[in-house]
PDB file of N, CA and C in Angstrom:
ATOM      1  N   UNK A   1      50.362  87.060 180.255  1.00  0.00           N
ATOM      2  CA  UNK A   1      51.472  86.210 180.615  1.00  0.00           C
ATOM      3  C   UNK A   1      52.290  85.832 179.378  1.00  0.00           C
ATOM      4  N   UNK A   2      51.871  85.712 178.507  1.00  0.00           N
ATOM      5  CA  UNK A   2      52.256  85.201 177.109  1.00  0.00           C
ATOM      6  C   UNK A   2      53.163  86.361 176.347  1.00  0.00           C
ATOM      7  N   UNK A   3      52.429  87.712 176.583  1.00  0.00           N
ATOM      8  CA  UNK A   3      53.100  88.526 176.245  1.00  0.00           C
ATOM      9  C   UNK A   3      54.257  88.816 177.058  1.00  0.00           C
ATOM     10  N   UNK A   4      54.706  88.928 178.283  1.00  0.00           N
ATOM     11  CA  UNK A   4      55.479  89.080 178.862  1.00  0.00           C
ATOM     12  C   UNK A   4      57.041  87.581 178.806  1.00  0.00           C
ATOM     13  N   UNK A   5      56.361  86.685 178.553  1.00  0.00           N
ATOM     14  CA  UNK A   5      57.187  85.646 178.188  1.00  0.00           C
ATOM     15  C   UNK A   5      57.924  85.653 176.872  1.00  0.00           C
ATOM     16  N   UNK A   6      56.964  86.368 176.015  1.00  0.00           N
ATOM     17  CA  UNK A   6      57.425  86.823 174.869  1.00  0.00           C
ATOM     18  C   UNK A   6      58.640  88.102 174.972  1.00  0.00           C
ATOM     19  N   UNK A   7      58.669  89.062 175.623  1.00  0.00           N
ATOM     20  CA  UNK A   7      59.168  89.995 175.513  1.00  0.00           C
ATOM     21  C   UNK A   7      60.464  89.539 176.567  1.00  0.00           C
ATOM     22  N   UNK A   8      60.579  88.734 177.367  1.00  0.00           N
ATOM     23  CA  UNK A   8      61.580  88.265 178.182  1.00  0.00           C
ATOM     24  C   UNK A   8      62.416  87.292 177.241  1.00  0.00           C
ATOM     25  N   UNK A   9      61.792  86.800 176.172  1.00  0.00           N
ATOM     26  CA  UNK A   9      62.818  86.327 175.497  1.00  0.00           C
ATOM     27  C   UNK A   9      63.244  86.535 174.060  1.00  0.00           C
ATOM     28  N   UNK A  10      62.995  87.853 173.774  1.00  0.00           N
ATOM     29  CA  UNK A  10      63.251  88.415 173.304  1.00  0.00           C
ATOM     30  C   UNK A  10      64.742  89.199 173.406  1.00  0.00           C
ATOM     31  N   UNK A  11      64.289  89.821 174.818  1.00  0.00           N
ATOM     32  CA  UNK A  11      64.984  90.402 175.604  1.00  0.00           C
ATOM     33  C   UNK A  11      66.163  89.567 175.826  1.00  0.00           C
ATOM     34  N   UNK A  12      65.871  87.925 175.940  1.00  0.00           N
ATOM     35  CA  UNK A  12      67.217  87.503 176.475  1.00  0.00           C
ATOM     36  C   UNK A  12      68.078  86.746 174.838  1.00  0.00           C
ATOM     37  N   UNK A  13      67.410  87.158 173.731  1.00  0.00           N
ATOM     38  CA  UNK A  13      68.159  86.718 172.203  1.00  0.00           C
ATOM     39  C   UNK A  13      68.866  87.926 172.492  1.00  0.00           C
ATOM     40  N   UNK A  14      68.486  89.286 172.537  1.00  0.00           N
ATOM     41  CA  UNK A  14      69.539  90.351 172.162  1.00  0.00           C
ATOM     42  C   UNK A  14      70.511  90.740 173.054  1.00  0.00           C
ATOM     43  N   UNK A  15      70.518  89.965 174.326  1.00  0.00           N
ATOM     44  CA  UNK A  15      71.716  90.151 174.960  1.00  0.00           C
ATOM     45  C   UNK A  15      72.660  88.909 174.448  1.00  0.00           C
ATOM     46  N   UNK A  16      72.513  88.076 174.268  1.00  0.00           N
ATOM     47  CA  UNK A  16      72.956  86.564 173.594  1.00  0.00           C
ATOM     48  C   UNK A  16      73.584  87.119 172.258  1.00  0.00           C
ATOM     49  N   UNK A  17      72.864  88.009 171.797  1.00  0.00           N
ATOM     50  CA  UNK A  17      73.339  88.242 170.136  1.00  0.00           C
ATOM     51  C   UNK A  17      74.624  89.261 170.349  1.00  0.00           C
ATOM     52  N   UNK A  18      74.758  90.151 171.668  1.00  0.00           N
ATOM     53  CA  UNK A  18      75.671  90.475 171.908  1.00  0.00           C
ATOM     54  C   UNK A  18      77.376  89.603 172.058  1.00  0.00           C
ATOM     55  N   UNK A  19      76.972  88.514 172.412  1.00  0.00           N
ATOM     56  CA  UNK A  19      78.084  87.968 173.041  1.00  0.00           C
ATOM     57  C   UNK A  19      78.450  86.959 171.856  1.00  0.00           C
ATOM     58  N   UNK A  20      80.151  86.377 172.061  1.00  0.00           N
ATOM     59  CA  UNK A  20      80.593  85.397 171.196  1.00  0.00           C
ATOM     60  C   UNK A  20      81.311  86.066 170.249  1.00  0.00           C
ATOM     61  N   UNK A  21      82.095  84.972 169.559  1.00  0.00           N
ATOM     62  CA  UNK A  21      83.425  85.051 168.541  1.00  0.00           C
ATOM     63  C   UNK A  21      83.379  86.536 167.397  1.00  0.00           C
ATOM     64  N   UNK A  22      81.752  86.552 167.143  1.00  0.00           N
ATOM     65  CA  UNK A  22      81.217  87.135 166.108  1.00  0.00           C
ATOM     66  C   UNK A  22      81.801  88.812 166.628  1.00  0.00           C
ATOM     67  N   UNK A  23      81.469  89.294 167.472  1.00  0.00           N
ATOM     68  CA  UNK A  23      81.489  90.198 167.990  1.00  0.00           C
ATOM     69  C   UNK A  23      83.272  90.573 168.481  1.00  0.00           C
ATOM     70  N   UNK A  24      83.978  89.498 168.980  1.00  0.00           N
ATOM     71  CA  UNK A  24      85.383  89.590 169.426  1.00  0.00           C
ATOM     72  C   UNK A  24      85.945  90.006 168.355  1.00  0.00           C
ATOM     73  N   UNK A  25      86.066  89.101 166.782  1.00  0.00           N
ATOM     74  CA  UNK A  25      86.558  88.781 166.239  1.00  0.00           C
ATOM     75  C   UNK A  25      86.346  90.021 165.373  1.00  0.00           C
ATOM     76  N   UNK A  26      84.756  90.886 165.002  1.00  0.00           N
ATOM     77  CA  UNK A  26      84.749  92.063 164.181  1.00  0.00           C
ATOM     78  C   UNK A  26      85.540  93.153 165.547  1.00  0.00           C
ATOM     79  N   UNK A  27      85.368  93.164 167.039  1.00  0.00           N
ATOM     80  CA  UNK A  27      86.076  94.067 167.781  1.00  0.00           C
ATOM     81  C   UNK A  27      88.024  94.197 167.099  1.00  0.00           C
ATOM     82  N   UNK A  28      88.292  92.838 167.267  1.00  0.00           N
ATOM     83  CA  UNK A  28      90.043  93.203 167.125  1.00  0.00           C
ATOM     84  C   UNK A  28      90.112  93.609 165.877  1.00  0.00           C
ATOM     85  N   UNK A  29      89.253  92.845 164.709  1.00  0.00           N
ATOM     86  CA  UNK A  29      89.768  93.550 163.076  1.00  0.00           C
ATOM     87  C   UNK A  29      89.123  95.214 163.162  1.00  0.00           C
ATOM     88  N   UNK A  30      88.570  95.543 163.802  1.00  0.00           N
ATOM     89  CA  UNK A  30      87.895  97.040 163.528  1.00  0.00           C
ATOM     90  C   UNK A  30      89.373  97.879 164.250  1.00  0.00           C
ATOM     91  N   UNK A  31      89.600  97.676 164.955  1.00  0.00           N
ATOM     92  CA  UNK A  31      90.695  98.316 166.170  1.00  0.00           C
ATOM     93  C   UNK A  31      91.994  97.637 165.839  1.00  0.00           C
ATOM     94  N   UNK A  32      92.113  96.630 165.538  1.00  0.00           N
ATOM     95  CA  UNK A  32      93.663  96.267 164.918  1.00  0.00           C
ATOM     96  C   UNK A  32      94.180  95.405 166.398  1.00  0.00           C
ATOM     97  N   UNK A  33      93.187  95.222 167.104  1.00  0.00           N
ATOM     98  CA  UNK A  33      94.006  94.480 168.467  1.00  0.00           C
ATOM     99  C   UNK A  33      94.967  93.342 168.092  1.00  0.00           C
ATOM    100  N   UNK A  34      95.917  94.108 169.365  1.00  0.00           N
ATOM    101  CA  UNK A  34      97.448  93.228 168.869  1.00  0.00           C
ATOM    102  C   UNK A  34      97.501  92.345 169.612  1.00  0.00           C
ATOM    103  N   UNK A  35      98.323  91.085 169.461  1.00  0.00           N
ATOM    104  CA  UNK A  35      98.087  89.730 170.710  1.00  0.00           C
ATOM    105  C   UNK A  35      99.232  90.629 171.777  1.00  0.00           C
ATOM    106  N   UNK A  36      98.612  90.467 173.060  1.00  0.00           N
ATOM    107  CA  UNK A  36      99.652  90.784 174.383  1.00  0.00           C
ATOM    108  C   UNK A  36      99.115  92.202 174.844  1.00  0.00           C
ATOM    109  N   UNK A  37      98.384  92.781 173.671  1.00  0.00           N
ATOM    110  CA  UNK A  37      97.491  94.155 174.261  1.00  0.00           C
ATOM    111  C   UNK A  37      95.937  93.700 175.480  1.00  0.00           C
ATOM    112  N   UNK A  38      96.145  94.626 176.028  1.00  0.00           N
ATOM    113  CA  UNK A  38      95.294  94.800 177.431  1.00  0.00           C
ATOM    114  C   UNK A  38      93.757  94.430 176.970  1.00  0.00           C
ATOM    115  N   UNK A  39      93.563  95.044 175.811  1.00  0.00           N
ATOM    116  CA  UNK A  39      92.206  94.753 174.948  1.00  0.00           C
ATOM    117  C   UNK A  39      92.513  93.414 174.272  1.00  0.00           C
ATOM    118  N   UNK A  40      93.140  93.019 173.869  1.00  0.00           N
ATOM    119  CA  UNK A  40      93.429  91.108 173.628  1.00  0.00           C
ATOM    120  C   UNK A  40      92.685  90.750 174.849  1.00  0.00           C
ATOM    121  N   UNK A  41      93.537  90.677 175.510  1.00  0.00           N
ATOM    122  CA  UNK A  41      93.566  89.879 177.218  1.00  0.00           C
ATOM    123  C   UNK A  41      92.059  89.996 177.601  1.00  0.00           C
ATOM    124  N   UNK A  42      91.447  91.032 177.394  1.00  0.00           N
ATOM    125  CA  UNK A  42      90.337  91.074 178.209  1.00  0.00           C
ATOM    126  C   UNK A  42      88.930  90.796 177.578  1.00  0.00           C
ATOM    127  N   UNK A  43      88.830  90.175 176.123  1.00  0.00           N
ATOM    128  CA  UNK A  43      88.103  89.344 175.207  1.00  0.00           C
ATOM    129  C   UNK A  43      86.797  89.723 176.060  1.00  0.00           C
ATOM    130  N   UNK A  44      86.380  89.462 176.199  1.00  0.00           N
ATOM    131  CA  UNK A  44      84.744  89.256 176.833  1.00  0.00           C
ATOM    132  C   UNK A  44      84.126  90.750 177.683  1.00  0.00           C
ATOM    133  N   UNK A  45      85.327  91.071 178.273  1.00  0.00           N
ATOM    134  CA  UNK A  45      85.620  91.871 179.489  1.00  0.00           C
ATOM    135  C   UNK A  45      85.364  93.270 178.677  1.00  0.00           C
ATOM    136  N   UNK A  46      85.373  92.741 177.471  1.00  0.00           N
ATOM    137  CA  UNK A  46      85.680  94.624 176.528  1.00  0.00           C
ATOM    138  C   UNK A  46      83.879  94.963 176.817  1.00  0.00           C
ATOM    139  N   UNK A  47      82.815  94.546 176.314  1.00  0.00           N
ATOM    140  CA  UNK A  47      81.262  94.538 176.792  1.00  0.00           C
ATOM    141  C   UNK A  47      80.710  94.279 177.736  1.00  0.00           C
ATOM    142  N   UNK A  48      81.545  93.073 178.516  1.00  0.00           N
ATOM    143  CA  UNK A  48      80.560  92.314 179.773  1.00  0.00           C
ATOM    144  C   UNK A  48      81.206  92.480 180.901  1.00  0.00           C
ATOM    145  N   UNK A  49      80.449  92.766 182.026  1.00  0.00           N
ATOM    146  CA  UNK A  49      81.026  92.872 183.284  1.00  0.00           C
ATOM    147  C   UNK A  49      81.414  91.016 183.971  1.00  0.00           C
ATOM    148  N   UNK A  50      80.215  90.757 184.422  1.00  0.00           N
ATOM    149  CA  UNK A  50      80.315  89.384 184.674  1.00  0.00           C
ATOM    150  C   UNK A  50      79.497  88.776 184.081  1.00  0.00           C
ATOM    151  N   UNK A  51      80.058  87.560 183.631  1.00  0.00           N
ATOM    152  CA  UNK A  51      78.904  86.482 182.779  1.00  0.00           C
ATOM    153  C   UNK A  51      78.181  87.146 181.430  1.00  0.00           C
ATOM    154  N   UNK A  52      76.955  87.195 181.473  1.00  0.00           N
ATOM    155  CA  UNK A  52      76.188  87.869 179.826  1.00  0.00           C
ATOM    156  C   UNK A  52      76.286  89.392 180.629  1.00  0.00           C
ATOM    157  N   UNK A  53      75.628  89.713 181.415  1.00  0.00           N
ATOM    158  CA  UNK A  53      76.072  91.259 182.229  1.00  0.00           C
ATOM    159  C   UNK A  53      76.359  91.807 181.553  1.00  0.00           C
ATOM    160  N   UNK A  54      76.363  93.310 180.807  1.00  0.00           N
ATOM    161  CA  UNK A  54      76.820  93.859 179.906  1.00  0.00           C
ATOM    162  C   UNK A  54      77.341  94.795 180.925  1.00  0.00           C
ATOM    163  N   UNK A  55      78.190  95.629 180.430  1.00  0.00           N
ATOM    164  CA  UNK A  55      79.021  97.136 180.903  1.00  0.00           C
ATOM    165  C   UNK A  55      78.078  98.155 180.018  1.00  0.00           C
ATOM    166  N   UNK A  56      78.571  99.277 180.397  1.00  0.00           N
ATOM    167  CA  UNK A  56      77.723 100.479 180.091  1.00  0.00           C
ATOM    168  C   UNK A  56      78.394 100.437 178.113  1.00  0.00           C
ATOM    169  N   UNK A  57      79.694 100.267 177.447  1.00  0.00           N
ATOM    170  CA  UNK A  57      80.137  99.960 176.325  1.00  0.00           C
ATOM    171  C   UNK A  57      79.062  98.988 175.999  1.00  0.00           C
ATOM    172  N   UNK A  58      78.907  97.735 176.479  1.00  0.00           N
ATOM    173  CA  UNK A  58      78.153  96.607 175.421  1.00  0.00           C
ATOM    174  C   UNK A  58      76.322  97.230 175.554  1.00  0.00           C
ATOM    175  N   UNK A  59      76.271  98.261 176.213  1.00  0.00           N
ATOM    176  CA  UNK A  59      74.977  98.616 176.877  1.00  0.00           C
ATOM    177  C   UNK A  59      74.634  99.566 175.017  1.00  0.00           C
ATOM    178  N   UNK A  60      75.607 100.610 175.442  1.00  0.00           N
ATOM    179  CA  UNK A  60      75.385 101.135 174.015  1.00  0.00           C
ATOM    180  C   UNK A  60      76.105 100.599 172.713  1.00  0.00           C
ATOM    181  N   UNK A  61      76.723  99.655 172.439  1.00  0.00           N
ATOM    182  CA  UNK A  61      76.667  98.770 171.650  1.00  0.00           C
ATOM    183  C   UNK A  61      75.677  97.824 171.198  1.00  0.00           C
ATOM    184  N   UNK A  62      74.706  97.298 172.209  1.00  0.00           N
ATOM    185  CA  UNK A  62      73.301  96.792 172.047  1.00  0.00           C
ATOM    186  C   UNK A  62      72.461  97.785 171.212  1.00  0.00           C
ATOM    187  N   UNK A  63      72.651  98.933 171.724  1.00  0.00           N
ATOM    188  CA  UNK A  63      71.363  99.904 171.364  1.00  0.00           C
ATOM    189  C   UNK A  63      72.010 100.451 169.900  1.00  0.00           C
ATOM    190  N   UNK A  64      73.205 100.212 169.445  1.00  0.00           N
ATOM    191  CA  UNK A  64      73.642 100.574 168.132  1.00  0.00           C
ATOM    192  C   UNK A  64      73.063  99.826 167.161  1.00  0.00           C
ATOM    193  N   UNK A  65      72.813  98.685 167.663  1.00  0.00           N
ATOM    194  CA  UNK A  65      72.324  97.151 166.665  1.00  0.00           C
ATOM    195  C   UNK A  65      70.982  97.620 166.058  1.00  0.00           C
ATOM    196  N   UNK A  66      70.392  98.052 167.057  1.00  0.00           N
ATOM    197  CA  UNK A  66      69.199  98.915 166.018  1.00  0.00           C
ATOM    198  C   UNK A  66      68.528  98.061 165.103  1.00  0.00           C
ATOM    199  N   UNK A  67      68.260  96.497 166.134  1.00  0.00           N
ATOM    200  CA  UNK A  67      67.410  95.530 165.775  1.00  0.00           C
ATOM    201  C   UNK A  67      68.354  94.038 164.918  1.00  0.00           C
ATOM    202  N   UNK A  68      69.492  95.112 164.270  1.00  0.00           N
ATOM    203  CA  UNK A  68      70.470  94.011 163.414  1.00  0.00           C
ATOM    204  C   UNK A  68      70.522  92.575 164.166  1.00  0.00           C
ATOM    205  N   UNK A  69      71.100  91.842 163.201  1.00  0.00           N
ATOM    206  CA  UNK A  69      71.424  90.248 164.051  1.00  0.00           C
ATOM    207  C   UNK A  69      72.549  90.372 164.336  1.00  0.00           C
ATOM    208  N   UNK A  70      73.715  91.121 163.098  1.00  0.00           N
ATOM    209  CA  UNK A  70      74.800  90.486 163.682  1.00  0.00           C
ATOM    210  C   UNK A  70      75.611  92.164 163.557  1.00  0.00           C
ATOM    211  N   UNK A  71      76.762  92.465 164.294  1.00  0.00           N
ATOM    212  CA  UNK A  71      77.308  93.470 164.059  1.00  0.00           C
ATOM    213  C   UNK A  71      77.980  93.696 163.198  1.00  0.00           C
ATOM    214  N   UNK A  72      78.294  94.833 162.897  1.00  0.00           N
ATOM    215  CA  UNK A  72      79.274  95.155 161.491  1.00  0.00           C
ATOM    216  C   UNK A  72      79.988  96.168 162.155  1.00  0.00           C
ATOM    217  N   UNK A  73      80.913  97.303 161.212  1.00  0.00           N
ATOM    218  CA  UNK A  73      81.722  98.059 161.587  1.00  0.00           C
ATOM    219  C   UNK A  73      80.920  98.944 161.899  1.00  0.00           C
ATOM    220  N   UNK A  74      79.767  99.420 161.352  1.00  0.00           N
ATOM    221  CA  UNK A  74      79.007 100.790 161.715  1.00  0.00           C
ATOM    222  C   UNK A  74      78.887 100.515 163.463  1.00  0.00           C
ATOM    223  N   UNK A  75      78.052  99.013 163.675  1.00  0.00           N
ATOM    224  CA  UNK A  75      77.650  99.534 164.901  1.00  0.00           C
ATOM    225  C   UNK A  75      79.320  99.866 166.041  1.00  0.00           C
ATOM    226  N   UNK A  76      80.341  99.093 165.315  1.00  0.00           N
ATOM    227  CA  UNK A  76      81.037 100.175 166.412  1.00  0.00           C
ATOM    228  C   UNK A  76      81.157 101.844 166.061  1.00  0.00           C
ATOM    229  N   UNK A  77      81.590 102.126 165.124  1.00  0.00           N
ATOM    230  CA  UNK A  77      81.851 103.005 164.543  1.00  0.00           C
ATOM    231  C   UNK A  77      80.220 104.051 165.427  1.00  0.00           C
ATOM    232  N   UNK A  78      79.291 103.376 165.233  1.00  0.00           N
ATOM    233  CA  UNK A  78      78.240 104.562 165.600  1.00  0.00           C
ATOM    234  C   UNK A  78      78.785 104.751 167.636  1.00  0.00           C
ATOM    235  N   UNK A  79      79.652 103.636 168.171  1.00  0.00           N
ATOM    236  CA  UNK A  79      79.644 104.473 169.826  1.00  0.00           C
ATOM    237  C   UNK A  79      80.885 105.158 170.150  1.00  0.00           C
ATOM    238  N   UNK A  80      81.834 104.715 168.827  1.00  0.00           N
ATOM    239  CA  UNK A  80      83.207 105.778 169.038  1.00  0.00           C
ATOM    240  C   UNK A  80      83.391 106.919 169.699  1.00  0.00           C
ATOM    241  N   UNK A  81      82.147 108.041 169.048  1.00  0.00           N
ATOM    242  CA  UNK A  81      82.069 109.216 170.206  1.00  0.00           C
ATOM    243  C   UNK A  81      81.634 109.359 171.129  1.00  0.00           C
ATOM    244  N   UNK A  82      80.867 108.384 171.837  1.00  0.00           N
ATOM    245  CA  UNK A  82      80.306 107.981 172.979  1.00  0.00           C
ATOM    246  C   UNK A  82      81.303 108.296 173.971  1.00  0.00           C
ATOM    247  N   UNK A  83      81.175 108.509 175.214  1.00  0.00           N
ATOM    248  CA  UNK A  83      81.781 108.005 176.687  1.00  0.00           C
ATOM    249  C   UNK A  83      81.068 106.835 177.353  1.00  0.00           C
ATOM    250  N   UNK A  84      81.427 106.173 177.166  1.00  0.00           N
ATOM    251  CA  UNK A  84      80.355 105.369 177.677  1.00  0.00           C
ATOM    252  C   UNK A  84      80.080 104.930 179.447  1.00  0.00           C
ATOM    253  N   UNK A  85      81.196 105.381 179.961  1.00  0.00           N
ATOM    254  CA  UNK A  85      81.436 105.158 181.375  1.00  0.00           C
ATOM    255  C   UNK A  85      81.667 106.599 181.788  1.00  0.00           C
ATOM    256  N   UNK A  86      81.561 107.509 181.447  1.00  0.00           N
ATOM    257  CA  UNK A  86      81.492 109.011 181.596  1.00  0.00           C
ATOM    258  C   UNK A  86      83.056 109.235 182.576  1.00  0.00           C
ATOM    259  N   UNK A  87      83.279 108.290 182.135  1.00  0.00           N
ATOM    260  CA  UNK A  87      85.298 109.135 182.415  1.00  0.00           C
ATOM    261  C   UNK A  87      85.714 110.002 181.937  1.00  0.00           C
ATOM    262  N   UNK A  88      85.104 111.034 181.016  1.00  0.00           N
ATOM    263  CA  UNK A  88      85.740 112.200 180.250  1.00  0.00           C
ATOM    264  C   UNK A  88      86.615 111.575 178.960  1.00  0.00           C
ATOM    265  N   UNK A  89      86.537 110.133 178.746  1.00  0.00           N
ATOM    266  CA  UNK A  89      87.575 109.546 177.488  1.00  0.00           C
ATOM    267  C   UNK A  89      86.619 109.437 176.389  1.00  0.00           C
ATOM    268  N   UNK A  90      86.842 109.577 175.248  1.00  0.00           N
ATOM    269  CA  UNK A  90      85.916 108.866 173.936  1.00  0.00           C
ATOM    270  C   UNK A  90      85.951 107.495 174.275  1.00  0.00           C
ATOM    271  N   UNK A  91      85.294 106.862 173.737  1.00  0.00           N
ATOM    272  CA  UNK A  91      85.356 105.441 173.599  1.00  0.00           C
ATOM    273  C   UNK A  91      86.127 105.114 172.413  1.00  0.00           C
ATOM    274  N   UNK A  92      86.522 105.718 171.687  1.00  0.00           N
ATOM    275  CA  UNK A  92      87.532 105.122 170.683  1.00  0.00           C
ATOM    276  C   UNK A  92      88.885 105.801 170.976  1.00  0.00           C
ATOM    277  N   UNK A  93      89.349 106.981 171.590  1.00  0.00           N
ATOM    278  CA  UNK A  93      90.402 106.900 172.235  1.00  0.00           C
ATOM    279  C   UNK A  93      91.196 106.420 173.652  1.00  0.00           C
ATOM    280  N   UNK A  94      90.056 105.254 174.720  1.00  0.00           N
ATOM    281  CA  UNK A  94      90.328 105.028 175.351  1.00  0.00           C
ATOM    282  C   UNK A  94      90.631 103.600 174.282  1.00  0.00           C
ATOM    283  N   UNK A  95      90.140 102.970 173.377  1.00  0.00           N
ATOM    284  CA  UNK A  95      90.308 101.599 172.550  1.00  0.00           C
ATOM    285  C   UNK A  95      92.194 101.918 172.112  1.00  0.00           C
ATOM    286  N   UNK A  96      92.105 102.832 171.300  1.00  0.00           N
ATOM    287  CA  UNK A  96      93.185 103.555 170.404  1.00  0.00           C
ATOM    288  C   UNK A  96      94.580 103.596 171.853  1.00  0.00           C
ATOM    289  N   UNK A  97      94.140 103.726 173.104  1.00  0.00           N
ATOM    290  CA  UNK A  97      95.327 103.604 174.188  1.00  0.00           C
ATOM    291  C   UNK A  97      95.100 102.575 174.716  1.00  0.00           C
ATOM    292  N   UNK A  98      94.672 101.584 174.618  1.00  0.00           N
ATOM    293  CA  UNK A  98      94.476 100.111 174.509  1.00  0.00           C
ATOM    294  C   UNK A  98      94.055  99.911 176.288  1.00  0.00           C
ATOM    295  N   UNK A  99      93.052 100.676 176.142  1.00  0.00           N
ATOM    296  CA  UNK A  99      92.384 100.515 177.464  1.00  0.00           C
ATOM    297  C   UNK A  99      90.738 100.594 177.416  1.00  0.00           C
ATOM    298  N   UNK A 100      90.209  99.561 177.885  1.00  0.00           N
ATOM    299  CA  UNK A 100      88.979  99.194 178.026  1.00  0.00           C
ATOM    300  C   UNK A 100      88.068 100.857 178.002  1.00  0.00           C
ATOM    301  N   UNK A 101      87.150 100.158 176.937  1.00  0.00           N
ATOM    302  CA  UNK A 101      86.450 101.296 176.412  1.00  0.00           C
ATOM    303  C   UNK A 101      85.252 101.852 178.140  1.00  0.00           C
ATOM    304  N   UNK A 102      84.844 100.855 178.732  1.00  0.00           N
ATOM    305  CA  UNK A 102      84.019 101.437 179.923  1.00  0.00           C
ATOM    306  C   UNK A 102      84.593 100.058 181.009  1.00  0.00           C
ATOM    307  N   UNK A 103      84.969 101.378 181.784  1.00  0.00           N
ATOM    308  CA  UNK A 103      85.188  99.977 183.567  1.00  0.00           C
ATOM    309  C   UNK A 103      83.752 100.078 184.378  1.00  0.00           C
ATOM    310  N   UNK A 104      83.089 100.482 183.968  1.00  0.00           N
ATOM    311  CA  UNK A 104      81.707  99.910 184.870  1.00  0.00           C
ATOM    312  C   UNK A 104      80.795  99.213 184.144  1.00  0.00           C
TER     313      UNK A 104
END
C-alpha cells in the first residue's frame, strides 16, 4: 500500500511539474510567440486538454523531462520532430504556423 501511494504521488509531482508559468513562459521565448497569435491565446491549451489532463504534445513533453525538474530548451527541442497527434504535421511546424502542436 505504501508503495503504491508512493508511486501515485510521484506520479501526480510530474504531471504538476508539467504545468505553470515556468513552462508557458520557456514555450513563447523558445517559439517567439507573438501576443494575438492562436498559440498566445491558448496558454495552457498548448499541453493540456482539460484541467492537469495532458494532450498527446504535453504527453511527450513529460517523457522528454527525462526525470528533470524544470524544462529547458532541449526538452522542447527533443519533440520538434515528433507528431505528436499523428496529423502528418511536425510538431514544430505545426508551432512555426501558429497552430497547436496536438488537438487531441
Amino acid at each position: 500500500m505504501r508503495k503504491t501511494m508512493t508511486t501515485l504521488a510521484a506520479a501526480a509531482l510530474g504531471v504538476l511539474a508539467l504545468a505553470g508559468p515556468a513552462w508557458v513562459g520557456l514555450f513563447e521565448k523558445q517559439y517567439d510567440v507573438k501576443p494575438g497569435s492562436n498559440l498566445k491565446k491558448a496558454k495552457c491549451a498548448v499541453c493540456h486538454t482539460k484541467g492537469k489532463e495532458l494532450n498527446a504534445y504535453g504527453k511527450d513533453l513529460q517523457k522528454a523531462l527525462k526525470g528533470a525538474k524544470k524544462p529547458t530548451p532541449e526538452t522542447f527541442r527533443a519533440v520538434e520532430q515528433l507528431d505528436s497527434d499523428k496529423d502528418g504535421v511536425k510538431n514544430v511546424d505545426a508551432i512555426k504556423a501558429d497552430k497547436l502542436p496536438a488537438t487531441k
